[in-house]
Protein backbone atom coordinates (compact mmCIF):
# COMPACT_ATOMS: atom_id res chain seq x y z
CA UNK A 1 0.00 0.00 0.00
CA UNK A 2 1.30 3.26 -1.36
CA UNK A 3 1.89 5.78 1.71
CA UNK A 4 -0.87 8.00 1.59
CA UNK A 5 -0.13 11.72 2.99
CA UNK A 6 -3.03 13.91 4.03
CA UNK A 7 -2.99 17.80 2.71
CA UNK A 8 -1.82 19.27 5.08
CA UNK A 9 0.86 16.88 5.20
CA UNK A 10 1.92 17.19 1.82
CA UNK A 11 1.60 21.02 1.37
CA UNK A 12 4.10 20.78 3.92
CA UNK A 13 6.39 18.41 2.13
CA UNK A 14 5.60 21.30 -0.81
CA UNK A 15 7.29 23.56 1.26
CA UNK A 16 10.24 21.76 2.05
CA UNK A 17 11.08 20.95 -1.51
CA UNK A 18 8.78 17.58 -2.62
CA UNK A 19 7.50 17.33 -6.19
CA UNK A 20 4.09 17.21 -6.66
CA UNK A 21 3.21 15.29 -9.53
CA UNK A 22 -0.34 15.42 -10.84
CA UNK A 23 -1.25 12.37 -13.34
CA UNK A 24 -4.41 13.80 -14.59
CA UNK A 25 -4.66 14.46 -18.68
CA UNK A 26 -3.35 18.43 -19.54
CA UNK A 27 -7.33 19.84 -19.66
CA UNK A 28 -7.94 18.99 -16.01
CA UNK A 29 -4.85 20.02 -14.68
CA UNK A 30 -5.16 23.46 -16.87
CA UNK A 31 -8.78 23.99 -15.52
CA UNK A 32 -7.63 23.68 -11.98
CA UNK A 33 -4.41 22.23 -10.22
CA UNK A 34 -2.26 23.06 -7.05
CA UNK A 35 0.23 25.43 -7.42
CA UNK A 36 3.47 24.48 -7.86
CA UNK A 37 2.53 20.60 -9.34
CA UNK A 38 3.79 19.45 -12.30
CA UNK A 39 1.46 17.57 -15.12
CA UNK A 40 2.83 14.16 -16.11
CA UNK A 41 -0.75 12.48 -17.14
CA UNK A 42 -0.24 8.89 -17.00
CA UNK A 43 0.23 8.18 -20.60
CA UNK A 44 3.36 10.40 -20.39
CA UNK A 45 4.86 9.01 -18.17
CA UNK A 46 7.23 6.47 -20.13
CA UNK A 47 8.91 9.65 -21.61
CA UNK A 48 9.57 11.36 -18.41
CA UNK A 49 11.90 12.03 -16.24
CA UNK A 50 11.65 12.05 -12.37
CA UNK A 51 13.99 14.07 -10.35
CA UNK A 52 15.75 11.53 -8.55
CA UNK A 53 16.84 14.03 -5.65
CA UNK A 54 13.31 14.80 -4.33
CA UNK A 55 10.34 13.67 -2.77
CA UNK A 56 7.65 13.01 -4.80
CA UNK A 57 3.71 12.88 -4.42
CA UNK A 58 1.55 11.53 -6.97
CA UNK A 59 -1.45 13.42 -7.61
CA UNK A 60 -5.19 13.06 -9.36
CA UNK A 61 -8.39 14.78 -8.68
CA UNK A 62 -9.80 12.05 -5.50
CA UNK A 63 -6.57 9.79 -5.44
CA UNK A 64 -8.71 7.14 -6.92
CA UNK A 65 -6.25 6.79 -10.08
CA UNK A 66 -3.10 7.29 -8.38
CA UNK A 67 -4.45 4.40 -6.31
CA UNK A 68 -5.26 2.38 -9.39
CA UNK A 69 -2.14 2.91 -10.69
CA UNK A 70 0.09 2.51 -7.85
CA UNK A 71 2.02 -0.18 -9.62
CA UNK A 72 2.77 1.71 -12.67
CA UNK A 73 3.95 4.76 -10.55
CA UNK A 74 6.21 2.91 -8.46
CA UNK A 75 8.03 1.61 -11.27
CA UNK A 76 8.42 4.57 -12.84
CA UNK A 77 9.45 6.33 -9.56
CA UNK A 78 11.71 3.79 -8.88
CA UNK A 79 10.31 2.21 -5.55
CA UNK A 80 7.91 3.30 -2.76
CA UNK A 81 5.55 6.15 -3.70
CA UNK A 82 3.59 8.39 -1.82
CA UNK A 83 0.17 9.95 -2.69
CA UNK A 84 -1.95 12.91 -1.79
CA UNK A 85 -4.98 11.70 0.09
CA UNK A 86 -8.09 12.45 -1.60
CA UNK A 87 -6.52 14.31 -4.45
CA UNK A 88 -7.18 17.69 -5.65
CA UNK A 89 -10.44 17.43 -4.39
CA UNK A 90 -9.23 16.49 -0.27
CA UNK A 91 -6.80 19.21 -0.83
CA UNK A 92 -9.62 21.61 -1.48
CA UNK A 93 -11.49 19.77 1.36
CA UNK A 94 -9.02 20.62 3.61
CA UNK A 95 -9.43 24.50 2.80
CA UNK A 96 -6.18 24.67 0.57
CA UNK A 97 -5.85 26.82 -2.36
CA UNK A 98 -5.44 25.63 -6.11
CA UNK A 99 -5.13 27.47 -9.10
CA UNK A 100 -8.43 28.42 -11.23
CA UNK A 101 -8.51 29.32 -14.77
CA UNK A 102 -12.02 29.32 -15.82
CA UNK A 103 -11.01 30.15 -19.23
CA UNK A 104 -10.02 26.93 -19.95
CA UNK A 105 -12.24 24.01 -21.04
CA UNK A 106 -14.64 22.11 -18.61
CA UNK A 107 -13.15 18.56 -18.19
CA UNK A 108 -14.39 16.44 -21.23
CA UNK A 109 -16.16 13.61 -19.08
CA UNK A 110 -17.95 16.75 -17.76
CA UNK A 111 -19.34 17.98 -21.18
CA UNK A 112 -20.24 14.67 -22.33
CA UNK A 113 -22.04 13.57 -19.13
CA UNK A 114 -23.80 17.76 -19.25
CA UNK A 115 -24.30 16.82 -23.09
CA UNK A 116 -25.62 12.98 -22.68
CA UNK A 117 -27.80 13.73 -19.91
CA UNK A 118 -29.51 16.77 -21.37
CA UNK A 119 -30.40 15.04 -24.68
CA UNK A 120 -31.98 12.36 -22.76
CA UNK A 121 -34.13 14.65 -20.96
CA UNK A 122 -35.08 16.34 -23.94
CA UNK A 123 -35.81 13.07 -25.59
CA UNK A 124 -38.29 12.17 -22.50
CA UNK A 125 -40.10 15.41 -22.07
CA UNK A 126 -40.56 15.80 -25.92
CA UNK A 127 -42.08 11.76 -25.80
CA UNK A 128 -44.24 12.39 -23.18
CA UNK A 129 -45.58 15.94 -24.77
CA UNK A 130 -45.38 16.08 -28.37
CA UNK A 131 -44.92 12.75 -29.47
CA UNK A 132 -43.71 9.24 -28.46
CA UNK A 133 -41.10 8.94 -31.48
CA UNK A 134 -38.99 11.50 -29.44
CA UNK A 135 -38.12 9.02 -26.89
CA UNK A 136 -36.05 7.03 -29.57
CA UNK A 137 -33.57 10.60 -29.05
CA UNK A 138 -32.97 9.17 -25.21
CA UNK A 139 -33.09 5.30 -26.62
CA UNK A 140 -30.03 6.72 -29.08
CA UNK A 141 -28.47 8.49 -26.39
CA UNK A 142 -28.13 5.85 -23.78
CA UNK A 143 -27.08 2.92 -27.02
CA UNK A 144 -24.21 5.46 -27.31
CA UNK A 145 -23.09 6.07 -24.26
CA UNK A 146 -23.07 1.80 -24.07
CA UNK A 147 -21.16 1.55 -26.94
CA UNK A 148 -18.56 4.26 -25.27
CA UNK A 149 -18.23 1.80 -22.11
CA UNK A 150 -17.79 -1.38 -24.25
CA UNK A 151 -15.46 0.41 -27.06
CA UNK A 152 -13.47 2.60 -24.69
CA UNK A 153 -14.27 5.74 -27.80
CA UNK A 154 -16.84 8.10 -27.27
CA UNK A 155 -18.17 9.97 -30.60
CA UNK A 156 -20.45 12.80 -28.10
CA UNK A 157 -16.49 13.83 -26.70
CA UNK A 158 -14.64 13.66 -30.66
CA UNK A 159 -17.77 15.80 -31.58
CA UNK A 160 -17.63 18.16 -28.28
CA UNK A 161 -13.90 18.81 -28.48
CA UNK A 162 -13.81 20.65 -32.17
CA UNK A 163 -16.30 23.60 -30.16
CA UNK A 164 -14.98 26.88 -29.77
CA UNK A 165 -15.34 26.95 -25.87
CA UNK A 166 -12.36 23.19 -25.86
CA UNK A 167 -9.82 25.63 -27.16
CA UNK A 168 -7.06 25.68 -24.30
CA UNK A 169 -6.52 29.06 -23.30
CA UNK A 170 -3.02 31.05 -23.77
């Protein structure tokens, strides 16, 4: 088991000189991160490079992932890891500040679950008060958002990252 540091904990490792490494994709991390962490996502991570001098804390937004992952990030660490308890989201539990940009995109899950969820609403309220046929918009919805699961591709995010709003922000 990976040794799991609470925030305080780690902002105080921060302090004295420990890497925080946050293995979430570059979108999240833009959106919102703590200050001073680096952004390795985990598909990165073959083509990085650790410092080798430092502490370092592995990062994600509830520590479920680093958690999942443990295995992969001790190897590429080198050996025992550490990991910030609850992620981004205990550090913000804790009443420690992050880094905001609300220029840059929502997180894609985000969109599609805002997107997925609104056009099967639509589809039910339209079947129930204009005309049954509408509910096949819902039936559609939830057959693609199967086919996402089973395939591991999702068509609603290709489609929702080409809008204006997914550029990243200078």
């Amino acid at each position: 088991m990976p040794n799991q540091l609470s925030p305080e904990t780690t902002s105080d490792n921060i302090r004295r000189g420990a890497v925080l490494v946050d293995i979430r994709q570059p979108e999240e991390f833009l959106r919102e991160h703590i200050a001073g962490a680096i952004n390795l996502p985990l598909s990165n991570l073959a083509t990085s490079a650790l410092p080798r001098d430092k502490v370092i804390i592995f990062s994600c937004k509830t520590g479920h992932r680093t958690l999942v992952n443990q295995q992969t990030l001790e190897n590429f660490a080198g050996g025992d890891i550490s990991i910030l308890q609850g992620g981004l989201e205990g550090w913000k539990a804790a009443g420690l500040p992050t880094v905001f940009d609300k220029r840059q995109p929502m997180e894609m899950m985000r969109q599609v679950q805002i997107a997925a969820g609104s056009l099967a609403l639509l589809g039910t309220v339209l079947g129930f008060a204009i005309n049954p046929a509408f509910y096949g918009l819902s039936a559609a919805v939830g057959a693609g958002l199967m086919f996402s699961g089973i395939s591991g591709t999702c068509a609603m995010a290709s489609m929702l990252k080409i809008l204006p709003w997914n550029r990243i922000a200078a």
